[in-house]
PDB file of N, CA and C in Angstrom:
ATOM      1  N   UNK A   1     -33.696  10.421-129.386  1.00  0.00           N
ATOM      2  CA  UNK A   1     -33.991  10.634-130.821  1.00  0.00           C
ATOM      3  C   UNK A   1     -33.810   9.297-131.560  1.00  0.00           C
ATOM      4  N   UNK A   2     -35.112   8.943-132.255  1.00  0.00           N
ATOM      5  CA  UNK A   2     -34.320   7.639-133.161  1.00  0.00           C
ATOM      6  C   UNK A   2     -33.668   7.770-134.241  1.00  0.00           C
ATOM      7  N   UNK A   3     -33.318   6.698-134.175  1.00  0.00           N
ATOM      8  CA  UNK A   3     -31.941   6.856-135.451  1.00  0.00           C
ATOM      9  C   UNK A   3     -32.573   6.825-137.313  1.00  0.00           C
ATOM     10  N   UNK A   4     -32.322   7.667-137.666  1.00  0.00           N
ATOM     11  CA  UNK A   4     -32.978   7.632-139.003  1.00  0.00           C
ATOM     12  C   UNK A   4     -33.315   6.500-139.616  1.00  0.00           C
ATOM     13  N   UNK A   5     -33.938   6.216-140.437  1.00  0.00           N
ATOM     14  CA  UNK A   5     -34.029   5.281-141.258  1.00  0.00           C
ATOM     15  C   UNK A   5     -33.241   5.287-142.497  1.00  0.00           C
ATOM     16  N   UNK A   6     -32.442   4.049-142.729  1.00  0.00           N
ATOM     17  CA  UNK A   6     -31.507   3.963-144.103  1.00  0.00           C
ATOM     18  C   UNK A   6     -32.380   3.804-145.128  1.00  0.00           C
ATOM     19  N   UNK A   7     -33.725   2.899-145.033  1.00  0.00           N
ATOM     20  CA  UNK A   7     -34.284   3.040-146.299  1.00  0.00           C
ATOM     21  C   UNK A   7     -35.789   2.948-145.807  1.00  0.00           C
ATOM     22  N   UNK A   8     -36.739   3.271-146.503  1.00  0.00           N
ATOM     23  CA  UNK A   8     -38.545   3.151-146.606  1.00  0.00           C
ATOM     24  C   UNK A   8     -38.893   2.166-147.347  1.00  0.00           C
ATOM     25  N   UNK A   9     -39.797   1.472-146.642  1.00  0.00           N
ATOM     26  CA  UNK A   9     -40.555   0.244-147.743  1.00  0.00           C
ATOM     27  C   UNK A   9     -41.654   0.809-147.231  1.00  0.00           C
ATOM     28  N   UNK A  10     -42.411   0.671-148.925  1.00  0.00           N
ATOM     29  CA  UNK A  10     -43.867   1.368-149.152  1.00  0.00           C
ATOM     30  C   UNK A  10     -44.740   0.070-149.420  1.00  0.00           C
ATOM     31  N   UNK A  11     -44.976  -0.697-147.941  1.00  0.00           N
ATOM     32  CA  UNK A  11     -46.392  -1.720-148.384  1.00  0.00           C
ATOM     33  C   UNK A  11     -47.351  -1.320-148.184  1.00  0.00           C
ATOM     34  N   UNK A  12     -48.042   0.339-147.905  1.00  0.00           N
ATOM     35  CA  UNK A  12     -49.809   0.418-148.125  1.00  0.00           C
ATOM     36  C   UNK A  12     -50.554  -0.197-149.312  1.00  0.00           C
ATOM     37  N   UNK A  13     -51.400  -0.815-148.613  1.00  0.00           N
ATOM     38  CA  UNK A  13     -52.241  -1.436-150.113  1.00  0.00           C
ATOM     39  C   UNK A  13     -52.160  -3.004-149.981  1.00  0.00           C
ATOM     40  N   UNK A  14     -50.839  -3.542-149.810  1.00  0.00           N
ATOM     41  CA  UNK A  14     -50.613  -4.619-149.812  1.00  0.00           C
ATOM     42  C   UNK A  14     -51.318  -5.369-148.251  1.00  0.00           C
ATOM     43  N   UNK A  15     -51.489  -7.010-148.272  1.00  0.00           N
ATOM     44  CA  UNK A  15     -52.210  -7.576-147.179  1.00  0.00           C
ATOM     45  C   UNK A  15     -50.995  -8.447-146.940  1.00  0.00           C
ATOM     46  N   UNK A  16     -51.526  -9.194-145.627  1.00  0.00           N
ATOM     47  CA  UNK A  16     -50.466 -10.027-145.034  1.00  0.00           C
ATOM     48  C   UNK A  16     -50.549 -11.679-145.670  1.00  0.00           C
ATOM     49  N   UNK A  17     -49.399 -11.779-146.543  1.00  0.00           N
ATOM     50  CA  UNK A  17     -48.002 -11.649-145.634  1.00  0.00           C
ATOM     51  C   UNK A  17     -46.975 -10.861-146.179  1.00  0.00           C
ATOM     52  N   UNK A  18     -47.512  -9.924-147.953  1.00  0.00           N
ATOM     53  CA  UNK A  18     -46.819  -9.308-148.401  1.00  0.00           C
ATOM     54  C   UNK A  18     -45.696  -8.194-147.369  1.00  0.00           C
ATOM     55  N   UNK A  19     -46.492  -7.530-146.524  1.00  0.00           N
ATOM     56  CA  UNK A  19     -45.203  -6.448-145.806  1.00  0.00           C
ATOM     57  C   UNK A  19     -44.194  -7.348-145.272  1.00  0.00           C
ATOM     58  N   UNK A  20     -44.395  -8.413-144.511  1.00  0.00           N
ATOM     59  CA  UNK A  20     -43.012  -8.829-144.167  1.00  0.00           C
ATOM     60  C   UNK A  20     -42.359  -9.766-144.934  1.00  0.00           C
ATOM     61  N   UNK A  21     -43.009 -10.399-146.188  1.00  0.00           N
ATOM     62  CA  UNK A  21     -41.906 -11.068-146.947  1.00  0.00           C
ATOM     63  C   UNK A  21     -41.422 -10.215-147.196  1.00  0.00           C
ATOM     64  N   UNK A  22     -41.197  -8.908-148.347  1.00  0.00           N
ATOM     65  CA  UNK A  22     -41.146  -7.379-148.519  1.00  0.00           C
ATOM     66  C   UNK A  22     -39.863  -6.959-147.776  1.00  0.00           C
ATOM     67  N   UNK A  23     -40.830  -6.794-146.535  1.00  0.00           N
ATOM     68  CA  UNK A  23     -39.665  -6.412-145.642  1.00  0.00           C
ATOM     69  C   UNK A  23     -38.150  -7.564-144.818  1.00  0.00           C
ATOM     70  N   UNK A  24     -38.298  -8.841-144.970  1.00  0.00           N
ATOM     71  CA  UNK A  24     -37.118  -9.256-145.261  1.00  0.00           C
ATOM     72  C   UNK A  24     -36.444  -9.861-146.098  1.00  0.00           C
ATOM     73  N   UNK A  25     -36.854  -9.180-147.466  1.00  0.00           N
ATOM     74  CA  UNK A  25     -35.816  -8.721-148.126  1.00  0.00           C
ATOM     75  C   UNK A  25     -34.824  -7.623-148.036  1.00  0.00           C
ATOM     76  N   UNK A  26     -35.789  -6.685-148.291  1.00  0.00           N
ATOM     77  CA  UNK A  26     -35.230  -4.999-148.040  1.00  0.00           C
ATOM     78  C   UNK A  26     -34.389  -5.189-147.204  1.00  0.00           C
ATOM     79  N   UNK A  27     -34.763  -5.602-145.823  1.00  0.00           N
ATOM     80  CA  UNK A  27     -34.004  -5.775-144.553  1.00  0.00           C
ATOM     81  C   UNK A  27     -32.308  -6.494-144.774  1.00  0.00           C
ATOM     82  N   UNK A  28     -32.207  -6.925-145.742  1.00  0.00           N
ATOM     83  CA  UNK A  28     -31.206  -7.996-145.882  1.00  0.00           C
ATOM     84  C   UNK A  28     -30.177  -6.679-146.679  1.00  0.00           C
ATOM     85  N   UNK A  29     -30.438  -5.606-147.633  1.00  0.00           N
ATOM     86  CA  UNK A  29     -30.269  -4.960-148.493  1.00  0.00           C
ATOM     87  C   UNK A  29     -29.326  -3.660-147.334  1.00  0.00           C
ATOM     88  N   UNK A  30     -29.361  -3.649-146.248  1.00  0.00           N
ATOM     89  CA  UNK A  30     -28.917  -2.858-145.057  1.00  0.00           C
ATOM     90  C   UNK A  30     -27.639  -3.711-144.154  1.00  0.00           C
ATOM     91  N   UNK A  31     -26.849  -2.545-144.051  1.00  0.00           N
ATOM     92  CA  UNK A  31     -25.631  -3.013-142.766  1.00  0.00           C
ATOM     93  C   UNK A  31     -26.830  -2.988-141.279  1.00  0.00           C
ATOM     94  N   UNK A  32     -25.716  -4.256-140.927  1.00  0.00           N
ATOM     95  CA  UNK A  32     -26.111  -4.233-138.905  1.00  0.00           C
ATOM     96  C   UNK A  32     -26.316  -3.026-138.677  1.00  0.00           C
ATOM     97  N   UNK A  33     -26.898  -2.271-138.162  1.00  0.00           N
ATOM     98  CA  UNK A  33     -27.056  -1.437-137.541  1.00  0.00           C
ATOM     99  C   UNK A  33     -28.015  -0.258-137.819  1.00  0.00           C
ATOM    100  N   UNK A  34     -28.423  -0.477-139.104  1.00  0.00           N
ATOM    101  CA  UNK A  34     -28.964   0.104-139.992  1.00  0.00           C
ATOM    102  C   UNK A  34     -30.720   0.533-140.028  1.00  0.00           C
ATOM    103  N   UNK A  35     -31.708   1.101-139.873  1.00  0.00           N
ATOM    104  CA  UNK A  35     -32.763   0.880-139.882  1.00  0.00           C
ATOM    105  C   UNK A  35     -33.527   1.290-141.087  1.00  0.00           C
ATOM    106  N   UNK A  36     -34.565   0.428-141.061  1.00  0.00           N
ATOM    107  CA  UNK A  36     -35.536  -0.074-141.723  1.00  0.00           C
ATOM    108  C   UNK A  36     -36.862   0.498-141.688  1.00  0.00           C
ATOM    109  N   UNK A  37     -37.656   1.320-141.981  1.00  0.00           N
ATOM    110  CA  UNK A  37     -38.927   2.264-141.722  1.00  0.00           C
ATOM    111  C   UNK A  37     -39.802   1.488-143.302  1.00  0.00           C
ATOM    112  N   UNK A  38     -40.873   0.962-141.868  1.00  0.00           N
ATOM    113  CA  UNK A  38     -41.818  -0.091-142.856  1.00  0.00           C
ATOM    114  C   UNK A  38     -43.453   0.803-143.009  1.00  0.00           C
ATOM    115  N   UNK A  39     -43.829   1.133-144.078  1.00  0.00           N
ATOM    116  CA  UNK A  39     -45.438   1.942-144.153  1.00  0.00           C
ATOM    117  C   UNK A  39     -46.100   0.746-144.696  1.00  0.00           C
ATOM    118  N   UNK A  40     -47.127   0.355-143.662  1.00  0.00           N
ATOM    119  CA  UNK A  40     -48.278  -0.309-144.176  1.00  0.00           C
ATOM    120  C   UNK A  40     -49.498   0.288-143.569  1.00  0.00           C
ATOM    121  N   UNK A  41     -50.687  -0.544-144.453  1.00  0.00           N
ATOM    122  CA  UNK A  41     -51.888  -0.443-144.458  1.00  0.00           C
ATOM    123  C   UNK A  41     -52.876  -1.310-143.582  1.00  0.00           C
ATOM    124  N   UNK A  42     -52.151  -2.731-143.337  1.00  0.00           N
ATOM    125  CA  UNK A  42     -52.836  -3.687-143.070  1.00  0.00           C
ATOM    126  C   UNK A  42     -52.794  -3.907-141.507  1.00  0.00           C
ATOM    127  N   UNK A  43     -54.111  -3.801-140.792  1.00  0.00           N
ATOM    128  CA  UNK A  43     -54.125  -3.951-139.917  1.00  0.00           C
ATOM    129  C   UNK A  43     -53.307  -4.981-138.848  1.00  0.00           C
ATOM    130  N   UNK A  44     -52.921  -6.135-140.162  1.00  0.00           N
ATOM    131  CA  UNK A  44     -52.533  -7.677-139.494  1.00  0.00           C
ATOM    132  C   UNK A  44     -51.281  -7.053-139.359  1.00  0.00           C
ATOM    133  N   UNK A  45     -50.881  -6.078-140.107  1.00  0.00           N
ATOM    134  CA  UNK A  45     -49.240  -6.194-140.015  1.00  0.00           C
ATOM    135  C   UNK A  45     -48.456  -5.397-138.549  1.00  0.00           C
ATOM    136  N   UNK A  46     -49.610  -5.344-137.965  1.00  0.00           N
ATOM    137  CA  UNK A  46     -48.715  -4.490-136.074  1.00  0.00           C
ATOM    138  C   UNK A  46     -48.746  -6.324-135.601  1.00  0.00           C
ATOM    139  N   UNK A  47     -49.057  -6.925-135.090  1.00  0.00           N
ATOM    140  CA  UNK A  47     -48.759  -8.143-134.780  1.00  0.00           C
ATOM    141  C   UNK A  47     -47.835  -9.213-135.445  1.00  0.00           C
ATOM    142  N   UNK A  48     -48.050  -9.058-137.024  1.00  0.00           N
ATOM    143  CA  UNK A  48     -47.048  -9.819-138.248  1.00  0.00           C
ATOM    144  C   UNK A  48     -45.286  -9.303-137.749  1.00  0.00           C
ATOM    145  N   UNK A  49     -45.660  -7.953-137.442  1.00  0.00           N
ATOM    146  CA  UNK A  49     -43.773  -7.352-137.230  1.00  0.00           C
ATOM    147  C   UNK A  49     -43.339  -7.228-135.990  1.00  0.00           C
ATOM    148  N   UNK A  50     -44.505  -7.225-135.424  1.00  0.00           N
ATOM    149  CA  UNK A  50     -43.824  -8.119-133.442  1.00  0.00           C
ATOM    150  C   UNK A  50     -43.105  -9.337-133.522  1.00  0.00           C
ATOM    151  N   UNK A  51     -44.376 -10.089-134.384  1.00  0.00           N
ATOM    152  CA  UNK A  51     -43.723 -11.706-133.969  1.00  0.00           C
ATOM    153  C   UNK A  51     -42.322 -11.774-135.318  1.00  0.00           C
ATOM    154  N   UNK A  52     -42.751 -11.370-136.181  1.00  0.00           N
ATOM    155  CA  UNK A  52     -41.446 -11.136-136.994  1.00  0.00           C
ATOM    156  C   UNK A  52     -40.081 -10.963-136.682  1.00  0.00           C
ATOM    157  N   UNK A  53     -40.325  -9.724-135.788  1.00  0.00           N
ATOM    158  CA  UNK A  53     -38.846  -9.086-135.550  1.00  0.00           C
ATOM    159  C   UNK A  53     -38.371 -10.161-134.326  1.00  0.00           C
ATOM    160  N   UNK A  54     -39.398 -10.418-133.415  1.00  0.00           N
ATOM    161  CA  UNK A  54     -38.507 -11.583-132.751  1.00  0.00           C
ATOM    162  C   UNK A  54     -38.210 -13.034-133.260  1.00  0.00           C
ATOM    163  N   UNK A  55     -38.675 -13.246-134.573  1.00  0.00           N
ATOM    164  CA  UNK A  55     -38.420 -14.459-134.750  1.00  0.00           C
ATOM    165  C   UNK A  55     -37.142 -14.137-135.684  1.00  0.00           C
ATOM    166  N   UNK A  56     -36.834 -12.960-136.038  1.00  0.00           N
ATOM    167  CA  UNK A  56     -35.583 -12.856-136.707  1.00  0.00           C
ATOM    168  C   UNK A  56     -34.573 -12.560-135.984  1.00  0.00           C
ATOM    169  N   UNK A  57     -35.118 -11.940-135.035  1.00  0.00           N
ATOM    170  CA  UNK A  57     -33.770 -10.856-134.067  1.00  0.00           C
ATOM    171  C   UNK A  57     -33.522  -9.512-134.392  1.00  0.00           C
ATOM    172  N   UNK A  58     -34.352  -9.195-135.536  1.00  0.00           N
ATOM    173  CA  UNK A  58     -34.191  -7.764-135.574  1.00  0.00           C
ATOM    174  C   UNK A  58     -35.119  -7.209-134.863  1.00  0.00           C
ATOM    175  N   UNK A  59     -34.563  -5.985-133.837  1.00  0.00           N
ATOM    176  CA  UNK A  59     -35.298  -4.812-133.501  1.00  0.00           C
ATOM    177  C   UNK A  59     -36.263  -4.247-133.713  1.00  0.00           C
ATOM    178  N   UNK A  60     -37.804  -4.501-133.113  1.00  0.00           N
ATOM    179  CA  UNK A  60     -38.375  -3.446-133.513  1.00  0.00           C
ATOM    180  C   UNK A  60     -38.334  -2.549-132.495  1.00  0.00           C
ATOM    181  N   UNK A  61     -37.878  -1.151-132.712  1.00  0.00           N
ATOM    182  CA  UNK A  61     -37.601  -0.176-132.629  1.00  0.00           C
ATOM    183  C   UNK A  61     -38.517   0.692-131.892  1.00  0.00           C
ATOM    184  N   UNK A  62     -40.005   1.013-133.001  1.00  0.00           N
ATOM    185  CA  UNK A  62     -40.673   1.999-132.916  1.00  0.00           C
ATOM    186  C   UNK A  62     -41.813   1.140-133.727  1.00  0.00           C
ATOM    187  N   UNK A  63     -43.081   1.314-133.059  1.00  0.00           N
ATOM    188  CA  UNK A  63     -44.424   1.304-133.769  1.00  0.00           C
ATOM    189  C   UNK A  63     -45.393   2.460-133.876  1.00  0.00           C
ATOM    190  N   UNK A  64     -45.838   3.306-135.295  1.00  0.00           N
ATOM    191  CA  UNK A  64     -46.844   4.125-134.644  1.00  0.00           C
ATOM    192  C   UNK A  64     -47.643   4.072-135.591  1.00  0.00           C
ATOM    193  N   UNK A  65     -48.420   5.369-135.764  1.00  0.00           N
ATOM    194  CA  UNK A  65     -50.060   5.308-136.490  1.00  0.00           C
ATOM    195  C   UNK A  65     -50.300   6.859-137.139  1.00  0.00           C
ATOM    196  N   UNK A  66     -50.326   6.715-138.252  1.00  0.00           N
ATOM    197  CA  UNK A  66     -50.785   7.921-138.925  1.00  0.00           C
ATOM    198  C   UNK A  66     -52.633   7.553-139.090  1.00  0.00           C
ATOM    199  N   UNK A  67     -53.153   8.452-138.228  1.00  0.00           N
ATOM    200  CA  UNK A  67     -54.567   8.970-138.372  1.00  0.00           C
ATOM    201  C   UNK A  67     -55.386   8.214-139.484  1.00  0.00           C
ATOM    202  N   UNK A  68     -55.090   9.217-140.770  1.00  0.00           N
ATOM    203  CA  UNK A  68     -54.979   8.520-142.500  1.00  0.00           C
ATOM    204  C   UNK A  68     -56.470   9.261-142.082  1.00  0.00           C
ATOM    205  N   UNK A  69     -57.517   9.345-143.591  1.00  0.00           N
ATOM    206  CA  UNK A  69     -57.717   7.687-143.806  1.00  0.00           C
ATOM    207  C   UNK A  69     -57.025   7.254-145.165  1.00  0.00           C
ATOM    208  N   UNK A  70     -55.745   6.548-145.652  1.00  0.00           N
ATOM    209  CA  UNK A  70     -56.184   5.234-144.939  1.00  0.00           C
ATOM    210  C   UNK A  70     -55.472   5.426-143.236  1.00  0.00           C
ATOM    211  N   UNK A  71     -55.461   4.964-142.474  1.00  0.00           N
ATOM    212  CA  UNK A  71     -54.536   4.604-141.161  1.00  0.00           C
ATOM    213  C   UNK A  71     -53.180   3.981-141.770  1.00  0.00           C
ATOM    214  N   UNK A  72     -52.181   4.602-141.516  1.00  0.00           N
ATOM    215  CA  UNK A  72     -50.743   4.133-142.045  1.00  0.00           C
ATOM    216  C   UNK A  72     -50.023   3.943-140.676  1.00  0.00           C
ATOM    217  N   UNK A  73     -49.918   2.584-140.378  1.00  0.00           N
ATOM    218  CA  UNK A  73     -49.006   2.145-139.591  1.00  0.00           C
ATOM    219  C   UNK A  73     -47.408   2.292-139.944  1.00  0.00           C
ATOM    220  N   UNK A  74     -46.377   2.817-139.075  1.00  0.00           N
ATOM    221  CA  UNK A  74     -44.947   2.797-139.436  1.00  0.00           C
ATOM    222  C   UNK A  74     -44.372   2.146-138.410  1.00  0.00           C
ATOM    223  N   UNK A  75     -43.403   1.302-139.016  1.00  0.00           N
ATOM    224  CA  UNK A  75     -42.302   0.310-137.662  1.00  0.00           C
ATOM    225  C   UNK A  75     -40.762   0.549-138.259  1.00  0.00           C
ATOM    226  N   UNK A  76     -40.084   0.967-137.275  1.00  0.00           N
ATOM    227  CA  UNK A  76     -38.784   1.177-137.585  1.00  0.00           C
ATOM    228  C   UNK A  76     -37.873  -0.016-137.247  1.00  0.00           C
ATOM    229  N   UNK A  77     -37.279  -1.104-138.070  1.00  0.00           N
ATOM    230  CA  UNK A  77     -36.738  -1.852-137.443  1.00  0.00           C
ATOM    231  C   UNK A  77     -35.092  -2.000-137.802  1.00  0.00           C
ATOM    232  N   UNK A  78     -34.687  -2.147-137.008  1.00  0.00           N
ATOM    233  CA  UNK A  78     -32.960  -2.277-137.228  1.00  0.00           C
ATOM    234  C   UNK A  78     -32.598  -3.515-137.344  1.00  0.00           C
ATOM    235  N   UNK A  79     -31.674  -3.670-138.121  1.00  0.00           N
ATOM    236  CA  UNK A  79     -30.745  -4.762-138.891  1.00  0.00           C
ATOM    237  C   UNK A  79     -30.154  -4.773-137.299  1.00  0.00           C
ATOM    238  N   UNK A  80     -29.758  -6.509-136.893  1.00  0.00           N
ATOM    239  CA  UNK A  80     -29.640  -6.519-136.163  1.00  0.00           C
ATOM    240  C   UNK A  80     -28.054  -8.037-135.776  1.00  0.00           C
ATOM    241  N   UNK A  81     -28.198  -8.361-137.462  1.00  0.00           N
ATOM    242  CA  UNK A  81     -27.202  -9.259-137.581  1.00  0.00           C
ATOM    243  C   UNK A  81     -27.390  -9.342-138.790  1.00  0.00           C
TER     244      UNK A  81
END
């Protein structure tokens, strides 16, 4: 079971690089351990939060795909330091 998410960031709509500046902020706003459930729109952003989360060290967790239309990508990522 994954571990809930502590908070939702709502970037549908927005393009890259808005979701992950966005999201590390938010991300900073959470204890270690904590996760992070990111909704975007933008296609760029399944590759933007791969290379993201390893260039930060946080976890990504979980990637998936709501149908939509629009298509809503979700990534769960955990605070990780």
């Amino acid at each position: 079971m994954p571990e809930a998410a502590a908070k939702t960031l709502d970037t549908k709509g927005d393009l890259c690089p808005m979701p992950v500046v966005k999201a590390s902020k938010a991300i900073k706003e959470l204890s270690v351990g904590q996760v992070l459930e990111i909704l975007a729109t933008d296609p760029a952003s399944k590759p933007d939060f791969a290379a993201w989360s390893k260039m930060t060290g946080h976890k990504l967790l979980s990637t998936s795909e709501d149908a939509g239309p629009p298509k809503v990508f979700r990534f769960m990522i955990q605070r990780s330091r």
